[in-house]
Protein backbone atom coordinates (compact mmCIF):
# COMPACT_ATOMS: atom_id res chain seq x y z
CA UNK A 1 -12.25 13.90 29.97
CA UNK A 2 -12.79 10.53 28.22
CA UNK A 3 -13.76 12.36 24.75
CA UNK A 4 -10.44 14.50 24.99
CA UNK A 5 -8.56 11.23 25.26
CA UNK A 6 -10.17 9.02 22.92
CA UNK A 7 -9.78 12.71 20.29
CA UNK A 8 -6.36 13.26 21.28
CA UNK A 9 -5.38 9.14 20.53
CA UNK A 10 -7.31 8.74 17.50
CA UNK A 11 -5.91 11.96 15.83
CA UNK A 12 -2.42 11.04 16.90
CA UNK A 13 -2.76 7.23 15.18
CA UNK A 14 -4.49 9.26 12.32
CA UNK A 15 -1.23 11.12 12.49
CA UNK A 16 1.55 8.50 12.35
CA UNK A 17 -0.56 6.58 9.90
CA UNK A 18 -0.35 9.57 7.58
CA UNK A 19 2.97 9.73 7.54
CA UNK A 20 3.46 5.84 7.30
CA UNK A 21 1.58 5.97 3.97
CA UNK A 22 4.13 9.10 2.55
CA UNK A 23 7.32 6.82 3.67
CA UNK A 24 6.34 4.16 1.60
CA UNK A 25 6.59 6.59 -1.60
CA UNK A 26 10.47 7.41 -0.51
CA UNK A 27 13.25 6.49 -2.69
CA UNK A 28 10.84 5.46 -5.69
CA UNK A 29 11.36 6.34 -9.70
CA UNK A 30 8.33 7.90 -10.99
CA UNK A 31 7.33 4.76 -12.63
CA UNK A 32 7.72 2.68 -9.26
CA UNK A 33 5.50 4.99 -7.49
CA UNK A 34 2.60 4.93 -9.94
CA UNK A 35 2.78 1.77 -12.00
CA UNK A 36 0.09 -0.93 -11.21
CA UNK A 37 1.00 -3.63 -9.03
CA UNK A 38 -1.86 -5.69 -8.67
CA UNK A 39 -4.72 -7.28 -10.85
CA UNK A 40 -6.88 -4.27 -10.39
CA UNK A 41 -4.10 -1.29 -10.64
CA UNK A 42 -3.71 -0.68 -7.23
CA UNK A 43 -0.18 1.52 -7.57
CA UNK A 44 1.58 3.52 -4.66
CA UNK A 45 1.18 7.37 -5.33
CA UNK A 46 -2.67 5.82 -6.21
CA UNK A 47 -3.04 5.10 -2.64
CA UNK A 48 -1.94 8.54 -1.16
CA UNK A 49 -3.97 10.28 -3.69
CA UNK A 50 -6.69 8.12 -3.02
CA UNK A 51 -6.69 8.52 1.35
CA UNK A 52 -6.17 11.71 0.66
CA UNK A 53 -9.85 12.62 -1.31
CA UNK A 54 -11.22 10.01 1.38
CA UNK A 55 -10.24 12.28 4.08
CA UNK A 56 -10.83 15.90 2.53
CA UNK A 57 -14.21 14.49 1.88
CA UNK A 58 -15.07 13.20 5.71
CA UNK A 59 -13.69 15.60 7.14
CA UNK A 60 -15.09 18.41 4.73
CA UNK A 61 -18.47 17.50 3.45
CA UNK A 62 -19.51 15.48 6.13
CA UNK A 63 -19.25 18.70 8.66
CA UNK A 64 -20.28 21.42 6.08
CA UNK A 65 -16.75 22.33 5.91
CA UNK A 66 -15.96 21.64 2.38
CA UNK A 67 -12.28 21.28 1.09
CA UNK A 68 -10.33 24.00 -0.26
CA UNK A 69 -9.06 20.52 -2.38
CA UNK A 70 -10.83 20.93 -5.89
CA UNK A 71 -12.80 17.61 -5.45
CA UNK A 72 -15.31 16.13 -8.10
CA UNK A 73 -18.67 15.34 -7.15
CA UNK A 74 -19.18 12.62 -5.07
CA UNK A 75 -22.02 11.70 -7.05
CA UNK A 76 -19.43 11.48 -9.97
CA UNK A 77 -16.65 9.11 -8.60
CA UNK A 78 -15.03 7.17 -11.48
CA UNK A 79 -12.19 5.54 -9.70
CA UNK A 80 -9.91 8.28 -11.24
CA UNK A 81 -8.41 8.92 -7.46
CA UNK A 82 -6.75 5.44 -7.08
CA UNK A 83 -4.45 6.47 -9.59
CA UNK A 84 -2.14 9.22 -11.02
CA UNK A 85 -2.57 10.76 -14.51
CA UNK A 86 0.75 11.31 -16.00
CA UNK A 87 0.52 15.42 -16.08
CA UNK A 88 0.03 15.02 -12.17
CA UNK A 89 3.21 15.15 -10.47
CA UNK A 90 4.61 13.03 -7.75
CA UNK A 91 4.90 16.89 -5.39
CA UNK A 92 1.32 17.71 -6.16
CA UNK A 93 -0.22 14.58 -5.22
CA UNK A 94 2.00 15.00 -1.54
CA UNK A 95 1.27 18.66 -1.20
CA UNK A 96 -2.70 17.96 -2.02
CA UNK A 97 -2.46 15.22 1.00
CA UNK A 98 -0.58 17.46 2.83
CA UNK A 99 -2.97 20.52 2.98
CA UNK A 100 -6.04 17.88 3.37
CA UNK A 101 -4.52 16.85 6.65
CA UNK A 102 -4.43 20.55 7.56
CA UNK A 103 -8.13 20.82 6.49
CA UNK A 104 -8.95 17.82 8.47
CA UNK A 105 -7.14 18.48 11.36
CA UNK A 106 -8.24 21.65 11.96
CA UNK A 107 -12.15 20.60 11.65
CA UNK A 108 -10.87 17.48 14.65
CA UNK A 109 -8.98 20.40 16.30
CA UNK A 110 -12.68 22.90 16.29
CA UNK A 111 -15.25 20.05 16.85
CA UNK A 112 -16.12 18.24 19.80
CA UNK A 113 -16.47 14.35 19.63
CA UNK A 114 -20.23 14.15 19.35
CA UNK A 115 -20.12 17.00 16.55
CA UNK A 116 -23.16 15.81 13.87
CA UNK A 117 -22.13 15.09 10.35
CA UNK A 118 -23.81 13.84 7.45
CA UNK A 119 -22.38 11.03 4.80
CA UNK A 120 -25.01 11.66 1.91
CA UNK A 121 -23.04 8.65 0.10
CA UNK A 122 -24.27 6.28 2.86
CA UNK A 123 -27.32 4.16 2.39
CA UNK A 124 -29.67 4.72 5.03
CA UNK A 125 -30.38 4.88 7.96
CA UNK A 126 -26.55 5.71 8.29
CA UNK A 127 -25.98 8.97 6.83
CA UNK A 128 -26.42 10.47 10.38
CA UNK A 129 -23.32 10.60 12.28
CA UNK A 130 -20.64 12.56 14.43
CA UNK A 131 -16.94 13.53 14.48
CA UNK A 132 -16.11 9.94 16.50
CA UNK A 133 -17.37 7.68 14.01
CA UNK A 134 -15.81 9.86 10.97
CA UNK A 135 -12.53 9.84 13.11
CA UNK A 136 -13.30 5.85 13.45
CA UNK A 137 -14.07 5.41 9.81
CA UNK A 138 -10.86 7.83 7.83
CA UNK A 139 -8.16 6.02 10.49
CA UNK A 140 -9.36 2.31 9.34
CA UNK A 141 -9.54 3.84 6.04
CA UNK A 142 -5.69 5.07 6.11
CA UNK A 143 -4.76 2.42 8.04
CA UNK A 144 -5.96 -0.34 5.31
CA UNK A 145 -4.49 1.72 2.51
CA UNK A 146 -1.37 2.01 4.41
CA UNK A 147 -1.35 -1.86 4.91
CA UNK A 148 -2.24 -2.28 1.01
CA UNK A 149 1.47 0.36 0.69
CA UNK A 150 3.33 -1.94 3.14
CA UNK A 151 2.32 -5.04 0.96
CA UNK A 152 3.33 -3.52 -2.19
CA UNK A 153 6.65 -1.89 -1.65
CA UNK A 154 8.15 -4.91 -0.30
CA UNK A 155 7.18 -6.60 -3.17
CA UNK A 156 9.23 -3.75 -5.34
CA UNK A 157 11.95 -3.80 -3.10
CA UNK A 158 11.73 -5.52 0.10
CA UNK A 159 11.48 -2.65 2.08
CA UNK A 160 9.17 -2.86 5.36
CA UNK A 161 8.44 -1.01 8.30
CA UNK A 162 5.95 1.43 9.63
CA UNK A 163 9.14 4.21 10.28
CA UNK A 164 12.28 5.09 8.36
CA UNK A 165 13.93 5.22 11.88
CA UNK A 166 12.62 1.93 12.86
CA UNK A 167 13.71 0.34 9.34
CA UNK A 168 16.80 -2.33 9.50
CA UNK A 169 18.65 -3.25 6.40
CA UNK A 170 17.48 -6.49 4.57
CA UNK A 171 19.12 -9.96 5.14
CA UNK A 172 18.35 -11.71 1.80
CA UNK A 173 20.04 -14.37 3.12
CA UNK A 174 17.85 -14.37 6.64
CA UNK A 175 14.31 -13.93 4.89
CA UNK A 176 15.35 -16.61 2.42
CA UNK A 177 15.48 -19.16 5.53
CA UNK A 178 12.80 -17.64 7.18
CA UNK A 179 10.29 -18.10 3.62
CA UNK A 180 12.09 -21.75 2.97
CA UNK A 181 10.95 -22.42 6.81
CA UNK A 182 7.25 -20.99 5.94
CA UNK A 183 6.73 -22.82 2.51
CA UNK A 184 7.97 -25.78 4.42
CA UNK A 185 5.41 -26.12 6.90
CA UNK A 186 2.59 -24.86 4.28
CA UNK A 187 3.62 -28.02 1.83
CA UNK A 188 4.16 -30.45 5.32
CA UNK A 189 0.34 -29.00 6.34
CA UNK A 190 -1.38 -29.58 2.72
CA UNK A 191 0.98 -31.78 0.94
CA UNK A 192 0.63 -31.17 -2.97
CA UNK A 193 -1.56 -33.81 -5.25
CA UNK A 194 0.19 -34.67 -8.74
């Protein structure tokens, strides 16, 4: 009973987190969705592309239930799934996520909790594992990316929220207080040296 629950709540989060990550893409040019936004590239459409290989891998590989997803090697990651080439299209990268949750859900849906897997990309002795700990592992893993998507469309622009529905329209004049308020107490708490 306890494994059905703990299942049923992680692939619901898994869920919601999913479509968390796809929101943040909404209303974006081309260019806003894939241009680099931090030191290191990290870009929107990047992200989804990204937590999508992560999951058609664990939940394909790691169960001998390989991806329909044309996936490299893992042996041969480059980094090339944290970003979007420009012949790859904005639909293809959402469709490709989209059928990888169908993949992965459907190997959750068929395999019990304690299900064995095997992470051949994990040093030892932790390549040995089961459906839990992969369950575990991809929701921290979308969850974090989803964070990193939160992070970086409000710096485009200012758009938050985990939900269209829950969304409310921005108060410039509100978060300007509220960031005055916060700088404020940071300068009051370390005051700067000339």
């Amino acid at each position: 009973m306890i494994d059905e629950f703990a299942k049923s709540s992680l692939h619901r989060r898994l869920r919601r987190d999913r479509v968390a990550l796809l929101w943040k893409l909404d209303g974006l040019s081309e260019y806003d969705a894939r241009r680099p936004l931090t030191a290191t590239g990290t870009n929107l459409l990047g992200l989804v592309k990204h937590v999508a290989s992560v999951e058609a891998r664990y939940f394909g590989e790691v169960f001998d239930r390989p991806s329909p997803e044309p996936l490299p090697r893992w042996q041969d990651h480059d980094g090339s799934d944290v970003w979007v080439t420009a012949d790859e299209t904005r639909d293809q990268i959402i469709e490709f996520y989209r059928r990888t949750w169908e993949h992965s859900d459907a190997t959750i849906d068929e395999l019990p909790l304690d299900a064995p897997g095997h992470v051949p990309w994990w040093p030892e002795p932790h390549p040995d594992t089961n459906l839990f700990a992969i369950m575990v592992h991809v929701l921290g893993e979308t969850i974090r990316h989803a964070g990193h998507a939160d992070i970086l469309r409000e710096g485009l622009d200012g758009r938050t929220g985990l939900r269209a529905e829950h969304e409310q329209r921005i108060d410039e004049d509100a978060r300007a207080a509220h960031c005055a308020k916060i700088e404020q107490a940071a300068r009051s708490a370390a005051p700067i040296r000339t």
